[in-house]
Protein backbone atom coordinates (compact mmCIF):
# COMPACT_ATOMS: atom_id res chain seq x y z
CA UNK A 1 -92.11 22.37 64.88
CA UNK A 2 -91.90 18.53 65.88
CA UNK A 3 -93.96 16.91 68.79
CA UNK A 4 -92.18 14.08 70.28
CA UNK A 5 -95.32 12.36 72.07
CA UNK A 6 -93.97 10.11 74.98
CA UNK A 7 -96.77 9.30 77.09
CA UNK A 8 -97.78 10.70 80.35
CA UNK A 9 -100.70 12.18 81.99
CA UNK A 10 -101.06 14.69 78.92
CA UNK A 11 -101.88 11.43 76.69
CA UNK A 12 -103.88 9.42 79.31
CA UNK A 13 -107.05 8.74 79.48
CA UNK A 14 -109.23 7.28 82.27
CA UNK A 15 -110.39 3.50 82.63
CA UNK A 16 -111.21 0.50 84.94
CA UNK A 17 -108.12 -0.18 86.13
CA UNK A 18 -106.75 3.47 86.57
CA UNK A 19 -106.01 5.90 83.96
CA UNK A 20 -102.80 5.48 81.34
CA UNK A 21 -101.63 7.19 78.78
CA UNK A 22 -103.57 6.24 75.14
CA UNK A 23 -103.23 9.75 72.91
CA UNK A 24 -101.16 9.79 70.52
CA UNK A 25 -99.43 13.05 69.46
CA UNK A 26 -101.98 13.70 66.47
CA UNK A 27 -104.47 13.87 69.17
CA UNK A 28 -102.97 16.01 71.86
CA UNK A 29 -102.37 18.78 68.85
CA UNK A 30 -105.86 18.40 67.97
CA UNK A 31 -107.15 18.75 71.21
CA UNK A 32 -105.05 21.89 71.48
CA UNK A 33 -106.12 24.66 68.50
CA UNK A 34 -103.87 27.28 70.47
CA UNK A 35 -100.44 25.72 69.26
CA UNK A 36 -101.63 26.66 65.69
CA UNK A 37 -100.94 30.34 66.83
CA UNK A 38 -97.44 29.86 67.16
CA UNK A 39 -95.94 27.23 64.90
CA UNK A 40 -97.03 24.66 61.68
CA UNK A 41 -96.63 21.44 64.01
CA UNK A 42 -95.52 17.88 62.69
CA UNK A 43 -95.23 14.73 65.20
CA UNK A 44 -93.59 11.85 66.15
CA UNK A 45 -94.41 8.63 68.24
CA UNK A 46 -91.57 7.56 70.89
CA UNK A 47 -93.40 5.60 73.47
CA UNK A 48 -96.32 5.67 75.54
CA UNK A 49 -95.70 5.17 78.66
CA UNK A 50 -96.75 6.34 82.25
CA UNK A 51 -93.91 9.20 83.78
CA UNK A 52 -93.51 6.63 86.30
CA UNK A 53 -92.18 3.84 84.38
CA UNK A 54 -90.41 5.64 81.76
CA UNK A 55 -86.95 3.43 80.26
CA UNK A 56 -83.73 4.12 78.97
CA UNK A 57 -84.73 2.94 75.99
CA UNK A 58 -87.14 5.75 76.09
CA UNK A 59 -84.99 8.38 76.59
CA UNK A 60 -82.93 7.42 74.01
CA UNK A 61 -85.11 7.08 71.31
CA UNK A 62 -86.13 10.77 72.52
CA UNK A 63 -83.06 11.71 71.56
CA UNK A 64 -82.57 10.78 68.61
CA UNK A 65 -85.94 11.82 67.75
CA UNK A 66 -85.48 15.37 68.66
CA UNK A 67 -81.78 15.02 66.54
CA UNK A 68 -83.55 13.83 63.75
CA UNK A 69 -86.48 16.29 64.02
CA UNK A 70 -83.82 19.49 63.90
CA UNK A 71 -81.79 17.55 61.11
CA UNK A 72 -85.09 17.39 58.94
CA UNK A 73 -85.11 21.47 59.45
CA UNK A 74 -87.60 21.75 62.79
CA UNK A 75 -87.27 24.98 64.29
CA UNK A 76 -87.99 23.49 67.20
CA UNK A 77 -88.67 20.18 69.62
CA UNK A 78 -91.40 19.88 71.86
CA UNK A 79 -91.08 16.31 74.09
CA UNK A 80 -94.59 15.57 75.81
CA UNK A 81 -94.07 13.46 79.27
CA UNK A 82 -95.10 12.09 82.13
CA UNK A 83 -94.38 14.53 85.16
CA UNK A 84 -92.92 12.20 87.79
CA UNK A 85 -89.36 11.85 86.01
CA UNK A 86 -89.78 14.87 83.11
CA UNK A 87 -87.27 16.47 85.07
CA UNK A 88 -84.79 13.10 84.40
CA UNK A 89 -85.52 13.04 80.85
CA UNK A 90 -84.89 16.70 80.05
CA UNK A 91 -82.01 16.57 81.67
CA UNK A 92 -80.99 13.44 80.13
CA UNK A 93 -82.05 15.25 76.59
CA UNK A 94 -79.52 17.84 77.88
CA UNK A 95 -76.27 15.12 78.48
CA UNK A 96 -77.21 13.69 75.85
CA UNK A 97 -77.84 16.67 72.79
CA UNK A 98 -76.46 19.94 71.92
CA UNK A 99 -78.98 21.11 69.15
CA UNK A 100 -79.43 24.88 67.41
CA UNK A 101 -82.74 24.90 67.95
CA UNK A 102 -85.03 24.88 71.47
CA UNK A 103 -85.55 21.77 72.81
CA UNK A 104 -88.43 21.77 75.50
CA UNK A 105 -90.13 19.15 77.50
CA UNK A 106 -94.08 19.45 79.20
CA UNK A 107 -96.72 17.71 80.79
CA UNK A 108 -99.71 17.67 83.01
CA UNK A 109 -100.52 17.63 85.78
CA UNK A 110 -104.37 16.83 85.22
CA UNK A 111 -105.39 14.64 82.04
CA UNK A 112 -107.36 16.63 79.48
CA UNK A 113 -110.32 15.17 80.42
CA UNK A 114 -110.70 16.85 83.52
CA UNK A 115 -111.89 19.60 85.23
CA UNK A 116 -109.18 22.61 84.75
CA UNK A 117 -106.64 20.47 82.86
CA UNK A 118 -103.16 22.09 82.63
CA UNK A 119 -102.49 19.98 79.60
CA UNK A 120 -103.74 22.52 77.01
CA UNK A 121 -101.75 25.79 78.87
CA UNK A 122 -98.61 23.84 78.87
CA UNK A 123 -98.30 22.12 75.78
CA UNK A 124 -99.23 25.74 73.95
CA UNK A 125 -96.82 26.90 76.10
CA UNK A 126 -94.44 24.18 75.10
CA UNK A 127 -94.42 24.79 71.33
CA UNK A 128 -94.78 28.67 71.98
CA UNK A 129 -91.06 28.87 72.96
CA UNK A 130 -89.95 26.48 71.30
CA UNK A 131 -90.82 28.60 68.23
CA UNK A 132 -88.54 31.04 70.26
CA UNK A 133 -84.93 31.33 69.08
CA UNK A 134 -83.96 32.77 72.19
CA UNK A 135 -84.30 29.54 74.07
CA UNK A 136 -81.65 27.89 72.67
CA UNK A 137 -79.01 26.00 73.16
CA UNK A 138 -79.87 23.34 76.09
CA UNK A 139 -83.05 22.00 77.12
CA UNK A 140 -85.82 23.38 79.14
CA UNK A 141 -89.07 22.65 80.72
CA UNK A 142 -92.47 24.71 79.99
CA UNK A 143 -95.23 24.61 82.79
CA UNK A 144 -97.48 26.51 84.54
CA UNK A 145 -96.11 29.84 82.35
CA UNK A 146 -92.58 29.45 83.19
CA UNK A 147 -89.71 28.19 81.95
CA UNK A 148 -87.12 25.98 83.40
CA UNK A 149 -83.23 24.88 82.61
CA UNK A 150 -83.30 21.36 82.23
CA UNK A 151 -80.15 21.08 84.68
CA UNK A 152 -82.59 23.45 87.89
CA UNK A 153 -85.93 21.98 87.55
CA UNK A 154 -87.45 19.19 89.62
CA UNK A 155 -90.89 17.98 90.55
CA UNK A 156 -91.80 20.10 93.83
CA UNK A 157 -95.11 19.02 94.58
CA UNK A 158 -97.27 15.50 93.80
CA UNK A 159 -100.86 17.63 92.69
CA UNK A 160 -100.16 20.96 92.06
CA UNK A 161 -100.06 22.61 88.72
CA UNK A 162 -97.31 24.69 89.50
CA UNK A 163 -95.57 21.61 90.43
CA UNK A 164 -91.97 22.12 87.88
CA UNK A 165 -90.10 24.63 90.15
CA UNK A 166 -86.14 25.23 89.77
CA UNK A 167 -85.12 25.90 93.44
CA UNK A 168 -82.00 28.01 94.17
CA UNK A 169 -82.17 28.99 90.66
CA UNK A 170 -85.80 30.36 89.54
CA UNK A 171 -87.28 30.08 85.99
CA UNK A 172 -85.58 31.17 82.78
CA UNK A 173 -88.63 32.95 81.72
CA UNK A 174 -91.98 34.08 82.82
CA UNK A 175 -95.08 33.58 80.33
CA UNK A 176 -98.15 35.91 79.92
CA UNK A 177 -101.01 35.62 77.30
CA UNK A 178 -99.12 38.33 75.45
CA UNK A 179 -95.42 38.75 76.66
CA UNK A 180 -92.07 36.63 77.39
CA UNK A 181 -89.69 37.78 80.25
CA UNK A 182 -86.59 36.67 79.99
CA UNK A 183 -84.59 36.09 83.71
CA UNK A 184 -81.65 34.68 82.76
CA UNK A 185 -79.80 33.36 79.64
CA UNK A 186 -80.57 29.73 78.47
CA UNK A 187 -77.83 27.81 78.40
CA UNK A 188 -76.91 23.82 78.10
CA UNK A 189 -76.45 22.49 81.43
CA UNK A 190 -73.47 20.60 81.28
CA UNK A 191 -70.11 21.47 79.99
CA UNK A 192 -69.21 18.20 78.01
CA UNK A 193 -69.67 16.91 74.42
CA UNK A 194 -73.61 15.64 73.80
CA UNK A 195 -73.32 11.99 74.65
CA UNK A 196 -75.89 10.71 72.39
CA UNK A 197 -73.09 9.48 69.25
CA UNK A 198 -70.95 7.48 72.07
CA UNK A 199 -73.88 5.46 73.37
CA UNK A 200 -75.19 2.76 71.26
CA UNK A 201 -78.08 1.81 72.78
CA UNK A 202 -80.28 0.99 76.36
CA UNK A 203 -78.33 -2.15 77.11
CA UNK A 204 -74.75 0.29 77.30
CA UNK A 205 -76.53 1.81 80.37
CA UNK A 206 -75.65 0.11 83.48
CA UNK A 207 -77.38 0.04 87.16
CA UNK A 208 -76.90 3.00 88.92
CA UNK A 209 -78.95 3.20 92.45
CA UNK A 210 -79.02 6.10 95.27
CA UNK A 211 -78.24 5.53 98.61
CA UNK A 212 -79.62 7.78 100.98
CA UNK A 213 -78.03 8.77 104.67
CA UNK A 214 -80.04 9.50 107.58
CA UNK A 215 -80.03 8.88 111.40
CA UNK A 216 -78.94 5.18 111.58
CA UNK A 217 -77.80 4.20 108.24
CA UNK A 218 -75.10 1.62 107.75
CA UNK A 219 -73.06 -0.43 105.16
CA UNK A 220 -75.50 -2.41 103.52
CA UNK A 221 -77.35 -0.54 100.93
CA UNK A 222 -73.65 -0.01 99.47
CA UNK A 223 -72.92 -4.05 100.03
CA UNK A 224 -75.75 -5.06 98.25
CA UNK A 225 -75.30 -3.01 95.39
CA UNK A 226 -72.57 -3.72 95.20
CA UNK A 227 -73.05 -7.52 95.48
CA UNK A 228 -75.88 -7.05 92.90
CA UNK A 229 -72.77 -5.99 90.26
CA UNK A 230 -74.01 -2.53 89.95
CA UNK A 231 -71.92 0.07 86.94
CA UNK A 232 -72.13 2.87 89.90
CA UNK A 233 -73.04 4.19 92.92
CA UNK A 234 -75.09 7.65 93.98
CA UNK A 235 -75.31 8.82 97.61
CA UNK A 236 -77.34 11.32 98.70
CA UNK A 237 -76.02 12.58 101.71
CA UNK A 238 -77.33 15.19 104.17
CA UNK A 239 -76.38 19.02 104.17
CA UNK A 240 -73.22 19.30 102.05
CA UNK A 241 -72.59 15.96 101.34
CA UNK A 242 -71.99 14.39 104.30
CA UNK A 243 -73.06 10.79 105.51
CA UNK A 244 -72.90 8.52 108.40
CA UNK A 245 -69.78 6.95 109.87
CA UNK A 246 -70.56 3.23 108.38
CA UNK A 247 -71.82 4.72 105.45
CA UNK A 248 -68.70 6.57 105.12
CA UNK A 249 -66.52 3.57 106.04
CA UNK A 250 -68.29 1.53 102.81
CA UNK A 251 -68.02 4.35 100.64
CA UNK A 252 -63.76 3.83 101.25
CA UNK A 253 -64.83 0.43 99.72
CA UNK A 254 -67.03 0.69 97.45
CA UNK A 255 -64.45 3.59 95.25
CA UNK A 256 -62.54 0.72 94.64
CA UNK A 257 -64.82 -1.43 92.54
CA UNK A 258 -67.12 1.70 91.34
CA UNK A 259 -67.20 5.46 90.86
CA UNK A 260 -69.20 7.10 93.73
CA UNK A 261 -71.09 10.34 93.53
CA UNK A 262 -71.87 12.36 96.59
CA UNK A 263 -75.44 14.51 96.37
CA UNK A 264 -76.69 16.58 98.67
CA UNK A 265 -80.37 16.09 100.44
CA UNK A 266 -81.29 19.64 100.78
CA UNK A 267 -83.84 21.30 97.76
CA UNK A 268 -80.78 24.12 96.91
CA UNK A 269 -77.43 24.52 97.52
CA UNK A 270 -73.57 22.87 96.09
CA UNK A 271 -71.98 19.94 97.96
CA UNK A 272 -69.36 21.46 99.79
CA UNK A 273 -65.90 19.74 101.74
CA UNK A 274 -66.10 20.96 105.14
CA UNK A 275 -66.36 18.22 108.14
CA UNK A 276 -63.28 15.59 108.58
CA UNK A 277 -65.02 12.21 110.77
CA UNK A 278 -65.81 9.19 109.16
CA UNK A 279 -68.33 10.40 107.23
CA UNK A 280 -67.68 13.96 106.80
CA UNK A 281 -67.80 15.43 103.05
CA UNK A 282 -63.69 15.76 103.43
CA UNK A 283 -63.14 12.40 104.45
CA UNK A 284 -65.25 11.05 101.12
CA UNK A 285 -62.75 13.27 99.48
CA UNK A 286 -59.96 11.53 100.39
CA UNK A 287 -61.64 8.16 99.57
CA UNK A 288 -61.91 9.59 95.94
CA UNK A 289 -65.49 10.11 95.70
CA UNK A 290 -67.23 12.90 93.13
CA UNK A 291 -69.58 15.44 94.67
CA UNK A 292 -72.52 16.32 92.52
CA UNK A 293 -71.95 20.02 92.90
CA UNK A 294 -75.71 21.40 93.03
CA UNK A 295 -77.06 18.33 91.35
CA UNK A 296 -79.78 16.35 93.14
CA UNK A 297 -78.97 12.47 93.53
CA UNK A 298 -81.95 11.73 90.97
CA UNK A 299 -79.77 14.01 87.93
CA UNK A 300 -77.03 13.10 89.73
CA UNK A 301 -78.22 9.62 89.02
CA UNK A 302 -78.67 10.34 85.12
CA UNK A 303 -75.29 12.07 84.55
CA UNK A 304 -73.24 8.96 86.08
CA UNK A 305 -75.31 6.48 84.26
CA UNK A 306 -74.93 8.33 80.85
CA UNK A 307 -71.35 9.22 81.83
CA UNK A 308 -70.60 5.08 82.16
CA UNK A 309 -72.67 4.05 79.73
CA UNK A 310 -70.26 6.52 77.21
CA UNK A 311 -67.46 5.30 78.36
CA UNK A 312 -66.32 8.20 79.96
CA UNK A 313 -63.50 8.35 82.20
CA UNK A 314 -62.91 9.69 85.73
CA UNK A 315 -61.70 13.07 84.48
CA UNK A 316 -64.77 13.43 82.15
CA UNK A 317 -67.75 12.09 84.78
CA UNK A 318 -66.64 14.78 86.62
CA UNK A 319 -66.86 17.41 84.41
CA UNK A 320 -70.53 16.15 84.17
CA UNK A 321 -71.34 17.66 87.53
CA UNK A 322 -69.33 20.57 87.00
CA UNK A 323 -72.17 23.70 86.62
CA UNK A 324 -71.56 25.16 82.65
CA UNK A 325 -68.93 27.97 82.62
């Protein structure tokens, strides 16, 4: 089994100027004797870096880490990370891989210095199904005793240990001290080739930012990215896709110079054409945009970046948002 330490509340440590992340792998293993009961563990050292602040460069080299890890005969890859985008890497992981063997990303919520830390229940967790052939192919994330696709989870709550929930969806499986339920069959979460070989490194990933709609919005979040030379643009729009009348009007734009995606704002639920207007989800149709499907604008986000920076074209970043058969 390889560890592929990243950084994150799991490795930090507290200090004068607020905590960060300072354990290595080695040390989050050690501090852990429970992951000896499921699997002989090696690791490896991407980055260390707070969840917040977390780079493409990062995610790559997780990548290729976890590749290299099941090409040197793991079993298995856990990725230890920082919660507040864990749910943007592991999907990421998922774009960007296709391995034979489990793949699954953890955290904490509480470093393992303090009082009821989650760390050591997730990360034995972590490398507990990931000795699990069952949970393979695609990517998931172990907290809290459950596991979640890669493509469903998201953060659903700023303190809470139960905080990596998969709404509209549920968990994969449920954990117990001496069982595994499985819910539902793993599966990778996107129905395209792994990425990883067409992307050659960070600088191939271009600006991609989210727009949001709401009571009042107009044109110019779309104008300046635009003006800023961005690779892409990512709306999220409320109920099924649907934005305001000057936000709809730029959107006609903006298709011109970049490929648009269309998210929706609520927790569950597809993207849906139903409302004609200016800035009904038909409308942005006809302008040529591409709905994220059930993907919120932050994976949303991550699909259209890797897409572009792959050089995928219109017919294939749409595929990304396309749920897997």
């Amino acid at each position: 089994m390889a560890v592929v330490a990243c950084g994150g509340t799991i490795a930090s440590e507290p200090g004068d100027d607020g905590a960060a992340p300072e354990k290595t792998g080695d040390d989050l293993v050690a501090a852990v004797p429970a992951v000896a009961d499921h699997a002989r563990v090696t690791t490896r050292e991407v980055c260390s870096q707070p969840g917040f602040d977390v780079r493409w460069r990062d995610v790559l080299a997780t990548a290729t880490a976890a590749r290299d890890a099941v090409a040197e005969e793991a079993d298995g890859v856990v990725v230890t990370h920082g919660t507040d985008t864990l749910a943007d890497t592991a999907f990421a992981l998922d774009i960007l891989t296709d391995l034979d063997a489990p793949v699954v990303v953890t955290g904490a919520q509480r470093r393992l210095d303090e009082p009821s830390s989650d760390a050591p229940a997730n990360l034995a967790l972590a490398v507990r199904a990931a000795a699990d052939d069952r949970f393979a192919p695609g990517v998931h994330v172990a907290f809290d005793d459950e596991l979640h696709a890669a493509r469903d989870v998201v953060k659903g709550h700023s303190n809470a240990l139960s905080t990596m929930t998969a709404p509209g969806a549920g968990p994969v499986a449920t954990f117990t001290r001496a069982a595994s339920r499985l819910v539902r069959s793993p599966e990778r979460g996107v129905a395209v080739d792994p990425l990883a070989d067409a992307i050659e490194g960070p600088a191939d990933v271009p600006e991609v930012p989210v727009v949001h709609s709401g009571t009042g919005v107009g044109a110019g979040a779309i104008e300046r990215a635009l003006d800023a030379g961005v690779g892409g643009v990512v709306v999220e729009g409320t109920g099924l896709g649907n934005v305001t009348g000057a936000l709809g009007d730029a959107i006609a734009d903006a298709v011109d110079a970049v490929p648009v995606v269309v998210a929706g704002r609520p927790p569950a639920g597809p993207t849906e054409p139903v409302y004609g207007t200016p800035g009904g989800a038909v409308t942005l149709a006809e302008h040529g945009v591409t709905f994220a499907g059930d993907l919120p604008a932050a994976k949303a986000r991550v699909a259209l970046a890797l897409g572009l920076a792959a050089g995928l074209d219109a017919e294939e970043i749409e595929a990304l948002f396309a749920p897997p058969a």
